[in-house]
C-alpha atoms as a PDB file:
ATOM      1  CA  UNK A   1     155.875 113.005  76.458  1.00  0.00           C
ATOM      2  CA  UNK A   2     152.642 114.746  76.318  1.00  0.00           C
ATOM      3  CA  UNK A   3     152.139 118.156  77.644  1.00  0.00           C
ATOM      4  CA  UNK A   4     149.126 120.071  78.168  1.00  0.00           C
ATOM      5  CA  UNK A   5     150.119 123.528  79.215  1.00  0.00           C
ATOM      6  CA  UNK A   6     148.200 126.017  81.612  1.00  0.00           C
ATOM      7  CA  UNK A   7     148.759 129.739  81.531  1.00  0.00           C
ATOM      8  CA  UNK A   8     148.570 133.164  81.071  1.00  0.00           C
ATOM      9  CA  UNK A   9     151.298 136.246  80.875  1.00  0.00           C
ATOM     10  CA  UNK A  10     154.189 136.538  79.028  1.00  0.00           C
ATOM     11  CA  UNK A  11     156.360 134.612  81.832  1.00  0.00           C
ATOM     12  CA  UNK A  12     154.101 131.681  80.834  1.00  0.00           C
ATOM     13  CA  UNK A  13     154.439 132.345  76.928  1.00  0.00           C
ATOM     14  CA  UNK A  14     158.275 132.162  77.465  1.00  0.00           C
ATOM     15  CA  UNK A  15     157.845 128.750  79.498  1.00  0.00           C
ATOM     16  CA  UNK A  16     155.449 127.288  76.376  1.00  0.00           C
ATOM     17  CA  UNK A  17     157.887 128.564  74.203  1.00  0.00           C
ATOM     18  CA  UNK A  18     161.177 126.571  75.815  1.00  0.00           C
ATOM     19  CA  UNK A  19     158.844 123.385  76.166  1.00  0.00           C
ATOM     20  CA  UNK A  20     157.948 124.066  72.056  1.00  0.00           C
ATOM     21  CA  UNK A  21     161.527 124.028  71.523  1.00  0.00           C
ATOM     22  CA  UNK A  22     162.291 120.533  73.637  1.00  0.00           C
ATOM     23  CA  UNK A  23     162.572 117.735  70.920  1.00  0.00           C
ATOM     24  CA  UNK A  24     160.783 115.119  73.431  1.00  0.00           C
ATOM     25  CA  UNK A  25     157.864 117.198  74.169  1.00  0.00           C
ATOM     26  CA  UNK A  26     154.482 117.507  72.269  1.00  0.00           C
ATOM     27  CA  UNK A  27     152.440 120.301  73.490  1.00  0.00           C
ATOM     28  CA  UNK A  28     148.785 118.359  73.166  1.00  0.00           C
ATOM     29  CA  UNK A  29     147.077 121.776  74.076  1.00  0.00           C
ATOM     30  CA  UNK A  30     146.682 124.741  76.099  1.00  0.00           C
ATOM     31  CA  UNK A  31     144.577 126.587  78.262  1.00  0.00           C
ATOM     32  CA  UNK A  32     144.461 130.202  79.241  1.00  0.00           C
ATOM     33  CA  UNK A  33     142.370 132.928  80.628  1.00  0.00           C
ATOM     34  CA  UNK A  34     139.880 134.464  78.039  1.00  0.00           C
ATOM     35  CA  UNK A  35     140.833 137.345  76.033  1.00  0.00           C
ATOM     36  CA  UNK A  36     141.046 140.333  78.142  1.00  0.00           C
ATOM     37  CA  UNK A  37     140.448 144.121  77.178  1.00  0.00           C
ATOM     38  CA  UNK A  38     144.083 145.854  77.353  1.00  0.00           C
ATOM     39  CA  UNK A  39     146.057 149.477  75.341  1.00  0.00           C
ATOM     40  CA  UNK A  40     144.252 152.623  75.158  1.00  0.00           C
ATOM     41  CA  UNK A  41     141.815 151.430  72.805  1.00  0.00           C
ATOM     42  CA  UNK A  42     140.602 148.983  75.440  1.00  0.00           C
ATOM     43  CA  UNK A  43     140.204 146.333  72.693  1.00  0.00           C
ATOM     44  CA  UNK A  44     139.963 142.772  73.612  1.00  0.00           C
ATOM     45  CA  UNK A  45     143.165 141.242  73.100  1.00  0.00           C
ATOM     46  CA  UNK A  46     144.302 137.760  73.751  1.00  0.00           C
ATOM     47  CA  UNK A  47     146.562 136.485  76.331  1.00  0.00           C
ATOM     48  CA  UNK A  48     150.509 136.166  75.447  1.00  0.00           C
ATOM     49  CA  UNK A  49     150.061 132.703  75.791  1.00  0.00           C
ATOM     50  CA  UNK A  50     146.939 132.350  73.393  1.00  0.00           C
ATOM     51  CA  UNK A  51     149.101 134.602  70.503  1.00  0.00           C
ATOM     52  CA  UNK A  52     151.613 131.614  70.786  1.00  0.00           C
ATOM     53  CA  UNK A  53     149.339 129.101  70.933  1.00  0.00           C
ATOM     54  CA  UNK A  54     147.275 130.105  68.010  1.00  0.00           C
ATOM     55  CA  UNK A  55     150.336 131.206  65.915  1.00  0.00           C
ATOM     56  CA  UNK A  56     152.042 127.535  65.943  1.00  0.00           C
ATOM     57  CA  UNK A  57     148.046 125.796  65.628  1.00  0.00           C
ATOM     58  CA  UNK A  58     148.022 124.290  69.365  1.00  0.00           C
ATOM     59  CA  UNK A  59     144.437 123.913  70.531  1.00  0.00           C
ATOM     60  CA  UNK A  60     143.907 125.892  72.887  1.00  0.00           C
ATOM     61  CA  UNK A  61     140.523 126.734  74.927  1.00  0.00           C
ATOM     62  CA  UNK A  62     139.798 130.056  77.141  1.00  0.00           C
ATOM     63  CA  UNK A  63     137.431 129.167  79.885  1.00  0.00           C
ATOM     64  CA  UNK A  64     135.755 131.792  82.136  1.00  0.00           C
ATOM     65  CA  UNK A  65     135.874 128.609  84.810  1.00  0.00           C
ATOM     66  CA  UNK A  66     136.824 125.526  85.032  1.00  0.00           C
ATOM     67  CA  UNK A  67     133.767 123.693  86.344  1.00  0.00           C
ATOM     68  CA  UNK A  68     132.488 123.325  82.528  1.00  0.00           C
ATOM     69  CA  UNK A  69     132.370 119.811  82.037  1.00  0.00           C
ATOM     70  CA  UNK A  70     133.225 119.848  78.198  1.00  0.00           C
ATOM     71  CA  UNK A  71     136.715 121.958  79.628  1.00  0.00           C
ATOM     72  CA  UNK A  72     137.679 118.784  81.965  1.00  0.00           C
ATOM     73  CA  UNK A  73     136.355 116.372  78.893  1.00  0.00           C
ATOM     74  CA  UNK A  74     138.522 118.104  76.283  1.00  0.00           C
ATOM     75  CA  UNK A  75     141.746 117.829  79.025  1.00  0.00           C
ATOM     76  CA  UNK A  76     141.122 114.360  79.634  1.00  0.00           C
ATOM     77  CA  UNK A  77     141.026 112.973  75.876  1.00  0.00           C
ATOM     78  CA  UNK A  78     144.407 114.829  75.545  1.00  0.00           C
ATOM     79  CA  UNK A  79     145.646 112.120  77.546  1.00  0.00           C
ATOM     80  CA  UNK A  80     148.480 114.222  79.270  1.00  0.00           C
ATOM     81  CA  UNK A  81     151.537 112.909  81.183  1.00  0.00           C
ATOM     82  CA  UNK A  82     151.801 116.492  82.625  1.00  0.00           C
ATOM     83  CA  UNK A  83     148.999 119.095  82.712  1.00  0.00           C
ATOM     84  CA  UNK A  84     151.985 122.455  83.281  1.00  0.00           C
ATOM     85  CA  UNK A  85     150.899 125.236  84.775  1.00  0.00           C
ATOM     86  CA  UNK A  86     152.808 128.521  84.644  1.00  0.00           C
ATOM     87  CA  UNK A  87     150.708 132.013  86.123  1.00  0.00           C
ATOM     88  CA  UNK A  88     147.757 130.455  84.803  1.00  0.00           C
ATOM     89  CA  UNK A  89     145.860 132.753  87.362  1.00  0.00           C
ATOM     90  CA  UNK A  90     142.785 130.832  87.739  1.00  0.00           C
ATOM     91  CA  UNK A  91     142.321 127.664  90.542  1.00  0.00           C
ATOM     92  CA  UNK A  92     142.564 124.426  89.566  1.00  0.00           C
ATOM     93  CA  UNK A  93     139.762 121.954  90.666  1.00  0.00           C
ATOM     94  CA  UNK A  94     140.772 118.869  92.055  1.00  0.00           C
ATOM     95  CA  UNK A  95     139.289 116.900  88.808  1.00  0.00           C
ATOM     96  CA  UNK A  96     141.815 118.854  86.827  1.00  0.00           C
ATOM     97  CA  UNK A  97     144.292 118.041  89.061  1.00  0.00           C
ATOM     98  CA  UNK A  98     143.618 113.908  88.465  1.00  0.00           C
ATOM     99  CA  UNK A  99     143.848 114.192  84.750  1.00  0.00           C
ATOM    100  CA  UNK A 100     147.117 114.258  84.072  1.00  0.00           C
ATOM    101  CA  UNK A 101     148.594 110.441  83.565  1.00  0.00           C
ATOM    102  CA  UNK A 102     152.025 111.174  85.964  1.00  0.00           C
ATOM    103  CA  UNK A 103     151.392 114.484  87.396  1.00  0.00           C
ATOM    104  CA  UNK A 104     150.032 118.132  87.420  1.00  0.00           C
ATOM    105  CA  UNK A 105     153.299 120.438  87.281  1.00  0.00           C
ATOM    106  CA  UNK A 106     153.523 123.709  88.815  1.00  0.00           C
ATOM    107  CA  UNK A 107     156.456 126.710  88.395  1.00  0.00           C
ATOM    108  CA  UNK A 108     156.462 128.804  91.158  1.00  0.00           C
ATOM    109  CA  UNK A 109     158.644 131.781  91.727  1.00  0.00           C
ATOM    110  CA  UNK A 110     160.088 131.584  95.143  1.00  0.00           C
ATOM    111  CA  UNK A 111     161.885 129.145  97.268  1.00  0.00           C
ATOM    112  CA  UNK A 112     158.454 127.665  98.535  1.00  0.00           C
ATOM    113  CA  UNK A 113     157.591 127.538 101.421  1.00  0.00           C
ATOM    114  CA  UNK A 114     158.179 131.567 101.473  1.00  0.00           C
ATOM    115  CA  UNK A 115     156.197 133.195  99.636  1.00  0.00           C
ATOM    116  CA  UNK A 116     153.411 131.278  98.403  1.00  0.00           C
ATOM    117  CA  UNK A 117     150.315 132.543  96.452  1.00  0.00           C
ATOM    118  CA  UNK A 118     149.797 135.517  93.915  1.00  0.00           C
ATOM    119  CA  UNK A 119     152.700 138.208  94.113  1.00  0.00           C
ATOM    120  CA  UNK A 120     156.026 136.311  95.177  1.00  0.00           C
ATOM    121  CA  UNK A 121     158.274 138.193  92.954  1.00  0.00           C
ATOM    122  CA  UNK A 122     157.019 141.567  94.570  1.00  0.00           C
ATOM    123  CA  UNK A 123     156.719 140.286  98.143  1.00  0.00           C
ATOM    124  CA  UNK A 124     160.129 139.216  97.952  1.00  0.00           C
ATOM    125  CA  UNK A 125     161.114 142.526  96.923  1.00  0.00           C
ATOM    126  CA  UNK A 126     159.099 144.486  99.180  1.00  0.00           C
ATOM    127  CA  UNK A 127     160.337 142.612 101.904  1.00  0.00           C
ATOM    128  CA  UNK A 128     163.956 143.325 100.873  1.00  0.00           C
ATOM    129  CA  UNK A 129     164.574 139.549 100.384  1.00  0.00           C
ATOM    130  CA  UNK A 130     168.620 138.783 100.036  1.00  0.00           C
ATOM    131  CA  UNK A 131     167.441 135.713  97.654  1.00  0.00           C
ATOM    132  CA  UNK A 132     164.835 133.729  95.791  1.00  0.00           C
ATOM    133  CA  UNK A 133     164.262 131.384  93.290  1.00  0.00           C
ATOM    134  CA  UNK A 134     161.846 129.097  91.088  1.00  0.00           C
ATOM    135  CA  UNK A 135     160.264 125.720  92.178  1.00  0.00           C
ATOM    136  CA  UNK A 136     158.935 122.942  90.330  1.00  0.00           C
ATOM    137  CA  UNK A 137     156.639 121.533  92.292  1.00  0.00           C
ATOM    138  CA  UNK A 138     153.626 118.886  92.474  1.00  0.00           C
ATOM    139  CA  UNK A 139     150.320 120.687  92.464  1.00  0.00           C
ATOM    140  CA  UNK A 140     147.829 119.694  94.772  1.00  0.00           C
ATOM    141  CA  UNK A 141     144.412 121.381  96.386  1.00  0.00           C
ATOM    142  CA  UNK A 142     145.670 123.689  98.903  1.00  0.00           C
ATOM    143  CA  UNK A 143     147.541 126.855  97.805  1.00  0.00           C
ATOM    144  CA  UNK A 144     151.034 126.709  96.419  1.00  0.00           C
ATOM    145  CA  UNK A 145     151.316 123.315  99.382  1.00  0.00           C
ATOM    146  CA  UNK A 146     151.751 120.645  97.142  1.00  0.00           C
ATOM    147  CA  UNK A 147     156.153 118.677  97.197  1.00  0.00           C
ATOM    148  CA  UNK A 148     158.678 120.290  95.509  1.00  0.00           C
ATOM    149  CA  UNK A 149     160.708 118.484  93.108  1.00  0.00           C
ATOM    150  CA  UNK A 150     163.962 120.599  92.001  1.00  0.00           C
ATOM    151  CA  UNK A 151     164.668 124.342  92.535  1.00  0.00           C
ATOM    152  CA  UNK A 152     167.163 126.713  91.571  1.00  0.00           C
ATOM    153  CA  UNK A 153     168.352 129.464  93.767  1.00  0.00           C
ATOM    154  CA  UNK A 154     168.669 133.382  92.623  1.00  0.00           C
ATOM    155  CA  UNK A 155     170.286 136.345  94.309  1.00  0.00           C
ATOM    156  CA  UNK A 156     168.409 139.818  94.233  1.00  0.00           C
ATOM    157  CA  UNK A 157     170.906 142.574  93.851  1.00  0.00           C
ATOM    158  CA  UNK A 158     170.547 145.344  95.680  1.00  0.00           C
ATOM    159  CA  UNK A 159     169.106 147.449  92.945  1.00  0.00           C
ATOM    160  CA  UNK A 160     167.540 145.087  91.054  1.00  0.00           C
ATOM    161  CA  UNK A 161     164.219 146.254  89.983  1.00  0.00           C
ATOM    162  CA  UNK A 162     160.894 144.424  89.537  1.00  0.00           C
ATOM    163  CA  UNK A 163     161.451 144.103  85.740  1.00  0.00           C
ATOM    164  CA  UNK A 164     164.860 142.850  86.214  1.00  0.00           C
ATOM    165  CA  UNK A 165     164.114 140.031  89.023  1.00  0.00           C
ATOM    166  CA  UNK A 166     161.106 138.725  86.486  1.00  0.00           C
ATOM    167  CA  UNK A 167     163.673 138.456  83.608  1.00  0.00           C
ATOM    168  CA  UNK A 168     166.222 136.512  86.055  1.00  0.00           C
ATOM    169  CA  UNK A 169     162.865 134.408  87.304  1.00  0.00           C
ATOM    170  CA  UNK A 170     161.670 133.943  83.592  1.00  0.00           C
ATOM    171  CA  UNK A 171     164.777 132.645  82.521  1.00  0.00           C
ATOM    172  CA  UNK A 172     165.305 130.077  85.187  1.00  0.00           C
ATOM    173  CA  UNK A 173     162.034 128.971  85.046  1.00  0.00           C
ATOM    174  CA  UNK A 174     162.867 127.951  81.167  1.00  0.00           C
ATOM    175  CA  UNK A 175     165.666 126.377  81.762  1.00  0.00           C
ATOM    176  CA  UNK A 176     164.296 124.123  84.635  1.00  0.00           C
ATOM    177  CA  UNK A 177     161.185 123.104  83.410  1.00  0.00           C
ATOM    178  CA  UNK A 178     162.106 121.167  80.443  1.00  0.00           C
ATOM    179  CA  UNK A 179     164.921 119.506  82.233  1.00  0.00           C
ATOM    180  CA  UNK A 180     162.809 118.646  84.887  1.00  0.00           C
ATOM    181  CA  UNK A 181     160.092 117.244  83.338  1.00  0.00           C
ATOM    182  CA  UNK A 182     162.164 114.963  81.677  1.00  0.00           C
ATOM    183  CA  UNK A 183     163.999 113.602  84.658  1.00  0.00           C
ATOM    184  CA  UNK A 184     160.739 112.959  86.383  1.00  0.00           C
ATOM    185  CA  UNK A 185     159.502 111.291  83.444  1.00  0.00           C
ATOM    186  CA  UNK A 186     162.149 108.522  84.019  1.00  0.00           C
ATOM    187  CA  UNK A 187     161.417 108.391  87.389  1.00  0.00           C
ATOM    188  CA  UNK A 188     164.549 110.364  88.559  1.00  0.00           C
ATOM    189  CA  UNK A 189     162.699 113.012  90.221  1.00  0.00           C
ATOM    190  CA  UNK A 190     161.294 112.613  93.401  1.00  0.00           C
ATOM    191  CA  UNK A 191     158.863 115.182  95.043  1.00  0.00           C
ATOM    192  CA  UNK A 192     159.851 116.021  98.578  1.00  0.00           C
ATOM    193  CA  UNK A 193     157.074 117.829 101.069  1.00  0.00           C
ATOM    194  CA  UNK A 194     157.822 121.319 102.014  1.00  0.00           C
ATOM    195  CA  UNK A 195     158.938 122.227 105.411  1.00  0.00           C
ATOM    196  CA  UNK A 196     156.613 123.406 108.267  1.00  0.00           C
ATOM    197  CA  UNK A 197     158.769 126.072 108.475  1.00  0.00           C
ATOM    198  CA  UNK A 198     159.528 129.325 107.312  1.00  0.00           C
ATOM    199  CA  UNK A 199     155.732 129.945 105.305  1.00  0.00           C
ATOM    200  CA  UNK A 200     154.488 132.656 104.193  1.00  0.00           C
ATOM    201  CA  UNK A 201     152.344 133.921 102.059  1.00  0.00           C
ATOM    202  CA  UNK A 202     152.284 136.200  99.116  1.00  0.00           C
ATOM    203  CA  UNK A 203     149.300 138.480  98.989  1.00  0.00           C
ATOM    204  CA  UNK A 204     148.000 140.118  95.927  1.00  0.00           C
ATOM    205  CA  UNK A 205     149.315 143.415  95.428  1.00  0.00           C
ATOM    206  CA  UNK A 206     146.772 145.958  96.143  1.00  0.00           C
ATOM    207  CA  UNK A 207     146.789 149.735  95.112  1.00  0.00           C
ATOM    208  CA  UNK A 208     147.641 150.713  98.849  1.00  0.00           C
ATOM    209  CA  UNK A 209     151.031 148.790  98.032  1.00  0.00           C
ATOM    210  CA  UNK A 210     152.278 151.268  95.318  1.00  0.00           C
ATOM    211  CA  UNK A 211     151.876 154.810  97.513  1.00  0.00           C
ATOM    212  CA  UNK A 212     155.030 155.514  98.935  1.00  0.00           C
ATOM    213  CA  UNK A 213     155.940 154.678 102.346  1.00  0.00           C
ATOM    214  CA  UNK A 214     157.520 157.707 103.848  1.00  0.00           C
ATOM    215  CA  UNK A 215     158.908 155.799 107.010  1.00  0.00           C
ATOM    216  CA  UNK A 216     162.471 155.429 106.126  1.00  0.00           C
ATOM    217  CA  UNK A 217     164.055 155.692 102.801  1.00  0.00           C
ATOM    218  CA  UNK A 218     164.875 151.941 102.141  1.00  0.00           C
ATOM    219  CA  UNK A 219     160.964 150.711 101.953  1.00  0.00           C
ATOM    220  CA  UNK A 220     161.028 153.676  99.773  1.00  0.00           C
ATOM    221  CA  UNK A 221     163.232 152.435  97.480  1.00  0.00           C
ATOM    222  CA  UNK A 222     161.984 148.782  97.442  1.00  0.00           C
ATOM    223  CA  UNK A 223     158.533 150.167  96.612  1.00  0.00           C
ATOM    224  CA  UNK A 224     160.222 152.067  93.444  1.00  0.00           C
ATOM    225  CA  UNK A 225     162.448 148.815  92.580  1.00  0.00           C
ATOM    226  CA  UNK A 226     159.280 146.758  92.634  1.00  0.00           C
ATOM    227  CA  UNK A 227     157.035 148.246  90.902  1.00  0.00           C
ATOM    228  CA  UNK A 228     159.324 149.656  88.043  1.00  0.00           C
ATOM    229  CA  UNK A 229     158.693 149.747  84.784  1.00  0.00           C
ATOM    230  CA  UNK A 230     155.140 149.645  85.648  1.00  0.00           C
ATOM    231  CA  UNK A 231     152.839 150.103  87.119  1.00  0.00           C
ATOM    232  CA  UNK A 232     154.726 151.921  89.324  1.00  0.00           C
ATOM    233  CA  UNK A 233     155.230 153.176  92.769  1.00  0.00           C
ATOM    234  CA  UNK A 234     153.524 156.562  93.001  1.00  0.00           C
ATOM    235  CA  UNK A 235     152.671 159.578  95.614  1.00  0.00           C
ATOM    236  CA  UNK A 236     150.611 162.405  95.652  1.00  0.00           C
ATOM    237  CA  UNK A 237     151.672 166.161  94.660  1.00  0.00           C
ATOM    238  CA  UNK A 238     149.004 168.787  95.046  1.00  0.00           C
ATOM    239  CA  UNK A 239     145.941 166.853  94.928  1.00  0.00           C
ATOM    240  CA  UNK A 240     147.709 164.654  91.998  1.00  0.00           C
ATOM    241  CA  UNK A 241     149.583 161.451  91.391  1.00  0.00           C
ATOM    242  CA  UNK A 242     153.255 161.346  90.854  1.00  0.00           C
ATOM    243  CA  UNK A 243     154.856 157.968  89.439  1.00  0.00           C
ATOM    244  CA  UNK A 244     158.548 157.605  90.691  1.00  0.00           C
ATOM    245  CA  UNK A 245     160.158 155.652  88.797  1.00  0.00           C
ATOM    246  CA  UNK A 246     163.901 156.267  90.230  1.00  0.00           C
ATOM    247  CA  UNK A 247     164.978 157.205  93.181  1.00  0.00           C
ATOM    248  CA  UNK A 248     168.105 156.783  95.701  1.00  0.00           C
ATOM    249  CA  UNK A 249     167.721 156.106  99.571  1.00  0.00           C
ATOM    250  CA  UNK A 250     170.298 158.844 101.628  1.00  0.00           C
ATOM    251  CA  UNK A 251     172.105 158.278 104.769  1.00  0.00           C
ATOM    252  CA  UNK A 252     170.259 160.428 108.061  1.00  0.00           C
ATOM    253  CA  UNK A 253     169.206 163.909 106.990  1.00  0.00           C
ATOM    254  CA  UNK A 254     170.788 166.937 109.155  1.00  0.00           C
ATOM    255  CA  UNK A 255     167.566 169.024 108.242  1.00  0.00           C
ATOM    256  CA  UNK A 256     164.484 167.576 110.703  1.00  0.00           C
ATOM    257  CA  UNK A 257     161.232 167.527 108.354  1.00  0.00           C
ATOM    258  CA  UNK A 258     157.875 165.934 108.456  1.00  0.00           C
ATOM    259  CA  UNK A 259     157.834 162.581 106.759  1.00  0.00           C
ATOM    260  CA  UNK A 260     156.909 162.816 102.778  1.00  0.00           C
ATOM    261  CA  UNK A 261     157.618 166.719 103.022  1.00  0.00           C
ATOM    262  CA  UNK A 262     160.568 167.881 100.610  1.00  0.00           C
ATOM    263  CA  UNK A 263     163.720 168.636 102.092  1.00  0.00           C
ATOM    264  CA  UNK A 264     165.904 169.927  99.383  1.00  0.00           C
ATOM    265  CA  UNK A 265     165.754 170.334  95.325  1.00  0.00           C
ATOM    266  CA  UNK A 266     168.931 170.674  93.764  1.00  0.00           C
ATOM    267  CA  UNK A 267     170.632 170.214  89.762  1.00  0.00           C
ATOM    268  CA  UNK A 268     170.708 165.663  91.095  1.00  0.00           C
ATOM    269  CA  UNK A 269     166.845 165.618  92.254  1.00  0.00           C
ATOM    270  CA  UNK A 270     164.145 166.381  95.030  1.00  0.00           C
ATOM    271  CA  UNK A 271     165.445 165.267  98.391  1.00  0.00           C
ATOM    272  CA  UNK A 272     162.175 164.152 100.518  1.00  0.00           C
ATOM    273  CA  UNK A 273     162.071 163.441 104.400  1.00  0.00           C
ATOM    274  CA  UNK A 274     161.277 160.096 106.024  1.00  0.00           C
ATOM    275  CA  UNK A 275     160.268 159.386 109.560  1.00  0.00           C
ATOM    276  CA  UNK A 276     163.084 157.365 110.290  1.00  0.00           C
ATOM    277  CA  UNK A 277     165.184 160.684 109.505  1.00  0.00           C
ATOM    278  CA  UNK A 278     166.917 159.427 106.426  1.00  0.00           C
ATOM    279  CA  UNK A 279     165.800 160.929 103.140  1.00  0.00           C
ATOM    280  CA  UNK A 280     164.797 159.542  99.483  1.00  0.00           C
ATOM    281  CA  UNK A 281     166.234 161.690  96.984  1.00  0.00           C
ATOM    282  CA  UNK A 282     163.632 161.504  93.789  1.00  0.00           C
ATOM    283  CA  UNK A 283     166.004 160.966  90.503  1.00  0.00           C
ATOM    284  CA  UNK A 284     162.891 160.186  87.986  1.00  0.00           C
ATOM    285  CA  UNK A 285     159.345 161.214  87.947  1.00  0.00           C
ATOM    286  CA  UNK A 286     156.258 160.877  85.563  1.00  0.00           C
ATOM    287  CA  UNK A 287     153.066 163.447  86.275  1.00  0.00           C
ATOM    288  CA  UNK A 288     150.082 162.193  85.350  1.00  0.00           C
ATOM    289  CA  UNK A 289     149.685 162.181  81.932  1.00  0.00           C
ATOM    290  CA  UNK A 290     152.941 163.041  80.789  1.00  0.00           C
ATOM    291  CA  UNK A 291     156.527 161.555  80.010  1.00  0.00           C
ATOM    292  CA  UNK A 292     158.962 160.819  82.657  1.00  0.00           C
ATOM    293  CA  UNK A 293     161.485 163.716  83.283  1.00  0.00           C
ATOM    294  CA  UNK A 294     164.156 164.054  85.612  1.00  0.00           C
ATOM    295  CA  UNK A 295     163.116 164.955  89.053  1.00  0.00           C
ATOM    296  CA  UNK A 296     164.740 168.216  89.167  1.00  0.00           C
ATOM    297  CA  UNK A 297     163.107 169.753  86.177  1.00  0.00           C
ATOM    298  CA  UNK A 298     159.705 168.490  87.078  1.00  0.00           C
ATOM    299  CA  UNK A 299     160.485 170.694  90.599  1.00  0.00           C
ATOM    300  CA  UNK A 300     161.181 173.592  88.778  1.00  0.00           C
ATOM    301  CA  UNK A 301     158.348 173.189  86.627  1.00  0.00           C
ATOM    302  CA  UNK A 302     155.893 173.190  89.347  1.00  0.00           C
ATOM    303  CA  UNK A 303     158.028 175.387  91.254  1.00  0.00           C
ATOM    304  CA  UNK A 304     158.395 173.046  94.396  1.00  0.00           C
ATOM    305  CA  UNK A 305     159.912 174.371  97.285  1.00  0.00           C
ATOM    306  CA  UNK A 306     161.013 172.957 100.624  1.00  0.00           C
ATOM    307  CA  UNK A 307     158.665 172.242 102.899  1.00  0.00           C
ATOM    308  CA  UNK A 308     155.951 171.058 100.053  1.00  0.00           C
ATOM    309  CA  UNK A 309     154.349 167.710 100.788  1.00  0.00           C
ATOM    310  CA  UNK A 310     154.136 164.770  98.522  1.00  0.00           C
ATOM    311  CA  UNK A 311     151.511 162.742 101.431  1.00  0.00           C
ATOM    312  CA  UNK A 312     148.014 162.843 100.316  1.00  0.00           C
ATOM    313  CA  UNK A 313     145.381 165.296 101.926  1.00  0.00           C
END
């Protein structure tokens, strides 16, 4: 079968890279966001899915938009049986949409319809989701709305982190897609409409998202979880940001404190109130531009006390 493929991050590099390795597939070309300026040198740098691309000779095109009518004239003399698209990150037009000969092929990360649009993985997490999952699904105009062929299911642990629930996501994703394609090739795949029920929606994560939420200790530690490795949940220490990068929600604290205010420091780490009345206790920190230490020396280094606030000004 022919595949055009559609996308951008390393999720979508891994998903080009298990339909490379399917004997029955031939990856016609690819499209992906334009190179972007990333690392400290701010250098343009292309997309994960443009470095695989280029290194195996795939064409592959970078639009700024999609309403270029060479773009849609260059996807339609692929002649496609599936245009694939995997975080692609831009909105496909509805002429995009009709090029593909059988069908245009999304992977979405959630058990749809929860969580549709930008930021599943972290919505799920933020939420404190028991489950979710990946969907293959047929794309149409509306957002993340189009039936839903196959799915597979995945547990989040109670201290999974956001790195770890994109692995578990990354790796069902490759195993489905390939699999999937195949059977609706042959025609034994059929996509069913998502339910009425049960839809929500996955907003982009914003900056607000990432300062800590003092009101009990468990949104706390989703925060944390979510946005670990990077780019990280953070709060504010004298006037400056703190990343924390590990923490541990604690039963009801005995000692009444504002919320955000620190309750304790001790050799384990920096014990800070929540309204609720529980209490996060701060295992691993990074100041701003320095390496991560544990919580308790970073205390002592500033020579934190009880009572000191981590709540912005």
């Amino acid at each position: 079968m022919r595949v055009v493929f559609a996308g951008t991050p390393g999720i979508a590099a891994a998903c080009l890279q298990a339909l490379m390795d399917t004997p029955d597939i031939a990856l016609v070309g690819v499209v992906t966001q334009p190179d972007r300026r990333a690392g400290r040198g701010m250098k343009f740098t292309p997309s994960p899915v443009r470095q695989l691309a280029d290194a195996h000779g795939i064409d592959c095109i970078t639009p700024e938009d999609l309403r270029n009518p060479a773009d849609l004239q260059w996807l339609r003399q692929k002649q496609a049986d599936f245009l694939v698209v995997v975080a692609f990150g831009m909105i496909l037009p509805s002429s995009w949409l009709k090029a593909a000969n059988i069908a245009p092929i999304n992977v979405h990360a959630s058990l749809l319809p929860r969580w549709r649009g930008a930021a599943p993985i972290e919505r799920a997490l933020l939420n404190g989701d028991q489950e979710t999952g990946v969907c293959i699904m047929r794309m149409e105009e509306g957002l993340d709305t189009g039936p839903v062929y196959c799915r597979t299911k995945l547990a989040i642990e109670a201290n999974m982190t956001g790195n770890m629930l994109w692995q578990a996501i990354q790796q069902a994703a490759c195993q489905l897609l390939p699999v999937a394609l195949n059977e609706i090739m042959h025609g034994n795949l059929c996509a069913i409409p998502q339910s009425r029920k049960g839809i929500s929606y996955a907003e982009k994560i914003k900056a607000e998202d990432r300062l800590i939420n003092w009101s009990s200790a468990i949104l706390a530690d989703r925060q944390v979880r979510c946005f670990t490795p990077r780019p990280g949940a953070r709060c504010h220490y004298r006037g400056r940001w703190l990343k924390i990068i590990e923490g541990d929600p604690l039963p009801v604290s005995d000692t009444p404190s504002n919320a955000g205010h620190i309750l304790h420091i001790g050799q384990h780490g920096v014990d800070v109130a929540c309204a609720d009345g529980s209490a996060y206790r701060l295992l691993t920190v990074q100041p701003e531009g320095k390496k991560a230490m544990s919580a308790a020396d970073f205390a002592r280094g500033q020579r934190l006390q009880a009572g000191d606030s981590l709540v912005a000004d």
